[in-house]
Protein backbone atom coordinates (compact mmCIF):
# COMPACT_ATOMS: atom_id res chain seq x y z
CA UNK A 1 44.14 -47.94 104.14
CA UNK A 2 45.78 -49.96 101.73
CA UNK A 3 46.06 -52.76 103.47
CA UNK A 4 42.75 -53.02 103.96
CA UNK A 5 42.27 -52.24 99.96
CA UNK A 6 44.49 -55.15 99.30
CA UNK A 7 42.46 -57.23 101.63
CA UNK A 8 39.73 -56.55 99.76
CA UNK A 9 41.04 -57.51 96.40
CA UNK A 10 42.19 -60.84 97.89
CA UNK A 11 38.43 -62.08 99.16
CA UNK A 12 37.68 -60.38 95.86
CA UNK A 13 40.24 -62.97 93.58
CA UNK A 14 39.10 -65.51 95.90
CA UNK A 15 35.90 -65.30 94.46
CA UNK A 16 36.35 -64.36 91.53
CA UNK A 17 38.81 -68.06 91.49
CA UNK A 18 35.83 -70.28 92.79
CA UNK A 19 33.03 -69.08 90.66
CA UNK A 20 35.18 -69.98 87.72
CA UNK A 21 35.84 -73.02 89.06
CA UNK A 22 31.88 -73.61 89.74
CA UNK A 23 30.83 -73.06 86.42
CA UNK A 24 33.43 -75.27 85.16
CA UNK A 25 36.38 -72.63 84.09
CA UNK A 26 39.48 -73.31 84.26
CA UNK A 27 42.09 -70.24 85.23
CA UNK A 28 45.78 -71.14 85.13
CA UNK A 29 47.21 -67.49 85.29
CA UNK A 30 46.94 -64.56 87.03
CA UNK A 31 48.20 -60.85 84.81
CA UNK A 32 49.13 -58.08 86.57
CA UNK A 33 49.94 -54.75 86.03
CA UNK A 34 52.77 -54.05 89.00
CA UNK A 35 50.48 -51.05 90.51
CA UNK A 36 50.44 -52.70 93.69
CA UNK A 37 47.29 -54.29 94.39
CA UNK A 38 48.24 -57.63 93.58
CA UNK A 39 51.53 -57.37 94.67
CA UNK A 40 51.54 -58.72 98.20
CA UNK A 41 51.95 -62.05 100.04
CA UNK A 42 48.41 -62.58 100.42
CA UNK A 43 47.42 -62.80 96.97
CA UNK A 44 50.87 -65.11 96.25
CA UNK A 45 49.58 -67.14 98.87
CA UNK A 46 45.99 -67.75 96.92
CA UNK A 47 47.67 -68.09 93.70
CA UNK A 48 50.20 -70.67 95.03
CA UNK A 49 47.11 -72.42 96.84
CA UNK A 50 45.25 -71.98 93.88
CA UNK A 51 48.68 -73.36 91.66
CA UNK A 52 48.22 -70.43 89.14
CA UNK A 53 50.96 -68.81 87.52
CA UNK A 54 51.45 -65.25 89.04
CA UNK A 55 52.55 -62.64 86.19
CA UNK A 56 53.39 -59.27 86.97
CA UNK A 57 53.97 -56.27 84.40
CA UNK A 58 56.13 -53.53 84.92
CA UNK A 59 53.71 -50.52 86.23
CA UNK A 60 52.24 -48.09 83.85
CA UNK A 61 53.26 -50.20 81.00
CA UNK A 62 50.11 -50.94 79.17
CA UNK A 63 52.00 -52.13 76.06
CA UNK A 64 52.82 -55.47 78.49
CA UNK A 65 49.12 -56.28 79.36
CA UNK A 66 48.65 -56.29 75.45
CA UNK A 67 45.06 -58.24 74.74
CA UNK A 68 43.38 -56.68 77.87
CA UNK A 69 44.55 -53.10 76.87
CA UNK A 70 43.33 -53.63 73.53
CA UNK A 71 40.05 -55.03 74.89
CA UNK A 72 39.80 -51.87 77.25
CA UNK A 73 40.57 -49.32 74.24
CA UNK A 74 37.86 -51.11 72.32
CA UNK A 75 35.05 -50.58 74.97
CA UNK A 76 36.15 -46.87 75.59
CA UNK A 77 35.92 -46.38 72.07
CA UNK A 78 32.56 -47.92 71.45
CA UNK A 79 31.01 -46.33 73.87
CA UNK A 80 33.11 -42.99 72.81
CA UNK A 81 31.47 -43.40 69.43
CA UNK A 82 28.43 -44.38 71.24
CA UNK A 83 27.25 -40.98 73.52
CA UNK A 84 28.82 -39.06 70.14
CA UNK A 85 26.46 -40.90 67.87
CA UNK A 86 23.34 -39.79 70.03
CA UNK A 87 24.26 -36.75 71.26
CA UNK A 88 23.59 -38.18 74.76
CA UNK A 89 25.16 -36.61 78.04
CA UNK A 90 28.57 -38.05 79.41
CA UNK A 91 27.21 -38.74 82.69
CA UNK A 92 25.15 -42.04 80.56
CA UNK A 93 28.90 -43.42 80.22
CA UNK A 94 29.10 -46.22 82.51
CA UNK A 95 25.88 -47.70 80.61
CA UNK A 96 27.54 -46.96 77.04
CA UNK A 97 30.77 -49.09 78.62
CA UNK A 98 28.35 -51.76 79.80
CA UNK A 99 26.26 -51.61 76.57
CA UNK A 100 29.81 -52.36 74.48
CA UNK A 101 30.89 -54.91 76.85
CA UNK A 102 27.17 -56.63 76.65
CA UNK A 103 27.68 -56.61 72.50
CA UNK A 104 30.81 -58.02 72.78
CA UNK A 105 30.51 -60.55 74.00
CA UNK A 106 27.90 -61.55 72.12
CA UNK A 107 29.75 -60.59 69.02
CA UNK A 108 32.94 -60.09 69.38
CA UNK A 109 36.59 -61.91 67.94
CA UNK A 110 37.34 -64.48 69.78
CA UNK A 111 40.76 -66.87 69.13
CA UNK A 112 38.08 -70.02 68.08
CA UNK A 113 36.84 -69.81 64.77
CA UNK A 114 33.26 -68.56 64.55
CA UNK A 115 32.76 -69.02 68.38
CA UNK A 116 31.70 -65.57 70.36
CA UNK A 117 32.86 -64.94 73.80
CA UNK A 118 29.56 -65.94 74.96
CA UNK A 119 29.74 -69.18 73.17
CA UNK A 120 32.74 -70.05 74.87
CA UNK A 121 31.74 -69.23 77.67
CA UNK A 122 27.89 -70.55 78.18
CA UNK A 123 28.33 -73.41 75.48
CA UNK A 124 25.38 -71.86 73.50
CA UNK A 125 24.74 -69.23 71.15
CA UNK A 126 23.78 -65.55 72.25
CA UNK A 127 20.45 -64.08 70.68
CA UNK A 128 20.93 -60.58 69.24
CA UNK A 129 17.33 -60.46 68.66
CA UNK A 130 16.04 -57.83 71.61
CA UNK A 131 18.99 -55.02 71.38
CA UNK A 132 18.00 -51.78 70.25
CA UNK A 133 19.91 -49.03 69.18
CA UNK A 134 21.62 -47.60 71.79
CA UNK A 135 19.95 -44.18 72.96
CA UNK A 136 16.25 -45.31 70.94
CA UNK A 137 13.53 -43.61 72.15
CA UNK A 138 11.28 -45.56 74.56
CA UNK A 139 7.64 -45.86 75.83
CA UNK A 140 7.41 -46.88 79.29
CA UNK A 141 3.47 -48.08 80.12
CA UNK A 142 2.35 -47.20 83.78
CA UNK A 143 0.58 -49.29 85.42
CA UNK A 144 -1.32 -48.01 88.40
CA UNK A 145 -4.53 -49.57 89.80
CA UNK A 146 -5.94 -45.77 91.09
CA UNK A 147 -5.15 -43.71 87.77
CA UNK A 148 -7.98 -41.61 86.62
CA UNK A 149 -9.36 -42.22 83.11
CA UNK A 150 -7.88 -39.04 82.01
CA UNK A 151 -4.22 -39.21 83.37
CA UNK A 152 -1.67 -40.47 80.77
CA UNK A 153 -0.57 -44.18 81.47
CA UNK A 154 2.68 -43.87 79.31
CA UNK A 155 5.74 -41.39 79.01
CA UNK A 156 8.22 -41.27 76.09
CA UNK A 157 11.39 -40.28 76.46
């Protein structure tokens, strides 16, 4: 079973490697964190291939994985804060994680002076102009050819 999990992540990184290099990234290290997945001679063959710098942590030390730890603590809070703030169920959690990954990285801190993540990364700016509030009501408009005159073509939630 785990072979074939580490398989996986392999054709995974390998991926992951070219479409970097296809949109013109360039990745010179791979982080990480000693649990085992990336601990095996298939993936130090594709970073040697790949001549990237393989850098393990010690396992279950997220101290040593420092700016992607912090990263991950400041989704889970965000969308923490998010769900709180509008009193919406925990099950809507993966979208509140996606929602504060989306914002981000169109806002976020990055290490280049007023650059965003998204700057960096697309070479333009990011338009903030059609986010709403996270959990804002919504209208959504029906739109079925045999609907009788007297059936309601929207719902609000």
């Amino acid at each position: 079973m785990l072979l074939g999990k580490g398989l996986y992540l392999c054709q995974e990184a390998l991926q992951f490697l070219r479409y970097f290099r296809f949109v013109g990234h360039t990745v010179t290290e791979l982080l990480a964190d000693g649990g085992g997945e990336f601990n095996n001679k298939e993936v130090e063959q594709i970073t040697q291939h790949a001549g990237l710098n393989h850098r393990m942590t010690m396992p279950y030390t997220a101290e040593q994985s420092g700016a992607s730890e912090r990263e991950n603590r400041t989704l889970v809070e965000a969308a923490r804060t998010m769900l709180q703030s509008t009193q919406l169920p925990k099950k809507l959690w993966a979208e509140a994680v996606n929602t504060a990954a989306y914002i981000l990285n169109r806002t976020g801190p990055t290490k280049v002076a007023d650059k965003t993540p998204y700057e960096l990364w697309t070479g333009r700016q990011a338009s903030v102009d059609h986010l709403k509030i996270f959990g804002t009501h919504y209208t959504v408009l029906r739109s079925c050819a045999k609907a009788e005159t007297t059936e309601t073509r929207c719902e609000v939630s």
